[in-house]
C-alpha atoms as a PDB file:
ATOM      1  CA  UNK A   1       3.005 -10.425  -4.058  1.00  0.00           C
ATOM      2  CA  UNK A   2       3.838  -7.908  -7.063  1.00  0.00           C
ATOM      3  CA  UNK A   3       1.908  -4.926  -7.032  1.00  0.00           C
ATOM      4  CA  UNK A   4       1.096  -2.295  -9.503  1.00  0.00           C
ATOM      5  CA  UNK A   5      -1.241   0.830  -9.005  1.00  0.00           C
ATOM      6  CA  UNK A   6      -1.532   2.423 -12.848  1.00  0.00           C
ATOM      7  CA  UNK A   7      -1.421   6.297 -13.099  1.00  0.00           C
ATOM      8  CA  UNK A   8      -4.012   8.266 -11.337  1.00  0.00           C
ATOM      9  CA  UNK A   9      -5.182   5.165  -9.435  1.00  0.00           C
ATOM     10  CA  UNK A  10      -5.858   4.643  -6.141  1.00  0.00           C
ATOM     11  CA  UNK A  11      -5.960   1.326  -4.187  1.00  0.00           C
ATOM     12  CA  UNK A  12      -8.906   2.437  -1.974  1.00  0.00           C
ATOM     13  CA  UNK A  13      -9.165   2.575   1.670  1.00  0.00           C
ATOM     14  CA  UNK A  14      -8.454  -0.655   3.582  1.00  0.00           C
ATOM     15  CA  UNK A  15      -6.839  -2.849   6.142  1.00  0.00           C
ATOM     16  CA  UNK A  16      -5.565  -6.291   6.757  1.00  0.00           C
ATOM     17  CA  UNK A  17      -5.695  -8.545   9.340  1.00  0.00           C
ATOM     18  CA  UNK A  18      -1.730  -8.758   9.700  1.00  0.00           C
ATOM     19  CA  UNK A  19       1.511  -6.448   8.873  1.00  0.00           C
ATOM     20  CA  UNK A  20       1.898  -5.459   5.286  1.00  0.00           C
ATOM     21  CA  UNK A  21       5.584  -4.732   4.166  1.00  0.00           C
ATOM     22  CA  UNK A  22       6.083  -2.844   1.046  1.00  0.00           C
ATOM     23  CA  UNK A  23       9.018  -2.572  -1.112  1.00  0.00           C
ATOM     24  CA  UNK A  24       8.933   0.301  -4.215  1.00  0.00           C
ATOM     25  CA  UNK A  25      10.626  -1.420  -7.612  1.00  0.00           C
ATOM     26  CA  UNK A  26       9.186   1.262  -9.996  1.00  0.00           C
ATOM     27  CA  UNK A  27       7.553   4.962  -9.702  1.00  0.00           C
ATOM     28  CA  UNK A  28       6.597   6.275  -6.931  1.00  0.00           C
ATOM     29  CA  UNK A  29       3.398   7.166  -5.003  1.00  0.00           C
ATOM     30  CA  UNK A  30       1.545   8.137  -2.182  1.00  0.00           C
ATOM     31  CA  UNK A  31       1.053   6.104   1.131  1.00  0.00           C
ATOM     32  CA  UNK A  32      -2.089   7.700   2.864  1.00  0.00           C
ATOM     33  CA  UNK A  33      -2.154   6.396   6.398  1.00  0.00           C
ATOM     34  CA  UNK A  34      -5.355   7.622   8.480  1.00  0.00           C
ATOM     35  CA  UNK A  35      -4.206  10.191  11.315  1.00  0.00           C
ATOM     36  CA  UNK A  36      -0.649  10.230   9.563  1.00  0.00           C
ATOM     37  CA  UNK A  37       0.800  13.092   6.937  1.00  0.00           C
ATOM     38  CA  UNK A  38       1.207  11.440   3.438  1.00  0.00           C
ATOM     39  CA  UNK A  39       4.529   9.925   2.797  1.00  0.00           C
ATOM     40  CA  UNK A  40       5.903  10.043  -1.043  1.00  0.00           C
ATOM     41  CA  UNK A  41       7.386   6.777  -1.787  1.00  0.00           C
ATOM     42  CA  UNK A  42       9.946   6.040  -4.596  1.00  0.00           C
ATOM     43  CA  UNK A  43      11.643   3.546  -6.117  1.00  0.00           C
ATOM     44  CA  UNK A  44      14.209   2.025  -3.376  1.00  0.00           C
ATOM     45  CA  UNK A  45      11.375   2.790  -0.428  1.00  0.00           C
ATOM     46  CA  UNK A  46      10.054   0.619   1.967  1.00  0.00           C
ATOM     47  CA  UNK A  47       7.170   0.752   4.538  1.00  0.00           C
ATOM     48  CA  UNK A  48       5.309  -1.287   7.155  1.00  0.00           C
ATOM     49  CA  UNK A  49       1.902  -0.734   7.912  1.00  0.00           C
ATOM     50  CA  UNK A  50       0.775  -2.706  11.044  1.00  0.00           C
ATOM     51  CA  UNK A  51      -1.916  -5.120  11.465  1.00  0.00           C
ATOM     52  CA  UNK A  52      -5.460  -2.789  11.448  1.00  0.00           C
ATOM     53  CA  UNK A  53      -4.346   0.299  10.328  1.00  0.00           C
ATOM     54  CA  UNK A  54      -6.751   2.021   7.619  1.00  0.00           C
ATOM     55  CA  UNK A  55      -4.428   3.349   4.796  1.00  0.00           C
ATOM     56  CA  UNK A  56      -4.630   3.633   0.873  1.00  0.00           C
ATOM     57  CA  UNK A  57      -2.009   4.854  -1.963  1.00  0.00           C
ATOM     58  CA  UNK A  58      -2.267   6.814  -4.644  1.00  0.00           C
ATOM     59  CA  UNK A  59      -0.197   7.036  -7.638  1.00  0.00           C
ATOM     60  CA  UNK A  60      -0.585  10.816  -8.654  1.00  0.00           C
ATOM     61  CA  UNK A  61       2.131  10.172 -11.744  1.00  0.00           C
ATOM     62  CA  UNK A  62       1.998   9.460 -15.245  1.00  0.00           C
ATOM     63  CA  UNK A  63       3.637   5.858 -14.980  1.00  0.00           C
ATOM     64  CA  UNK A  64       2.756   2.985 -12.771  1.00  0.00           C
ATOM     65  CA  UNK A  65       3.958   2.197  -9.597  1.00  0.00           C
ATOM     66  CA  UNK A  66       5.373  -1.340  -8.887  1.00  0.00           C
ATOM     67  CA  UNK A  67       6.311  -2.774  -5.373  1.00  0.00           C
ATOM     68  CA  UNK A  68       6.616  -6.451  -3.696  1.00  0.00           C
ATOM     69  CA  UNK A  69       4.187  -6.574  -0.858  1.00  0.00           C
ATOM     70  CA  UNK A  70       4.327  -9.050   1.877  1.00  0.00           C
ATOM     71  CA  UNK A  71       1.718  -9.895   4.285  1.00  0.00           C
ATOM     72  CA  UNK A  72       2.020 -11.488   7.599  1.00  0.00           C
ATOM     73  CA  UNK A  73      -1.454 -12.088   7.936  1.00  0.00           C
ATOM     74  CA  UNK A  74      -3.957 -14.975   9.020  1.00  0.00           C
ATOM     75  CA  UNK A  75      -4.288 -17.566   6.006  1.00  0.00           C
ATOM     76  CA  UNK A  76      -8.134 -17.715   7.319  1.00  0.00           C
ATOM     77  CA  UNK A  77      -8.880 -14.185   6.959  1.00  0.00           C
ATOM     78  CA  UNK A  78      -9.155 -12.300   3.857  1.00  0.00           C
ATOM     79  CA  UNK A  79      -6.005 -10.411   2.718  1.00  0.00           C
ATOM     80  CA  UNK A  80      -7.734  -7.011   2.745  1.00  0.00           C
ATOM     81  CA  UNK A  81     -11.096  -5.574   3.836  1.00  0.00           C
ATOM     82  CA  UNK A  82     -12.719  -2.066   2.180  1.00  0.00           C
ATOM     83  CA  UNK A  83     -12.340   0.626   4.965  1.00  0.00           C
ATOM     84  CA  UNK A  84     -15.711   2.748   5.897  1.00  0.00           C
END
């Protein structure tokens, strides 16, 4: 799926129920993976997060960030659920 996070926004904390892989087309960002240092991500980046693993991002800029995201997920489940 395409994704954009506007300036200043944040995705919120969250997992899936699968691997999502991340591509960045535009921007950059922040990927905030719990127990990991925040990595900046720019345009020409990719990432995996694995199946379970609480993370967010954060676009700190002044333009939006805009990346393909794929999931390999369960069709069953929901795509993402709000971390505590």
């Amino acid at each position: 799926m395409r994704v954009e996070l506007a300036a200043g926004a944040r995705a919120g904390r969250h997992t899936h129920p699968g691997d999502e892989i991340g591509y960045v087309l535009e921007g950059e960002g922040q990927l905030l993976v719990d127990g990991a240092a925040p990595r900046l991500l720019r345009a020409g980046d990719a990432f995996v997060v694995p199946a379970g693993v609480v993370h967010d991002a954060h676009n700190p800029g002044r333009a939006a960030m805009r990346l393909v995201g794929v999931f390999v997920v369960d069709k069953n489940k929901p795509l993402a659920t709000p971390a505590r």
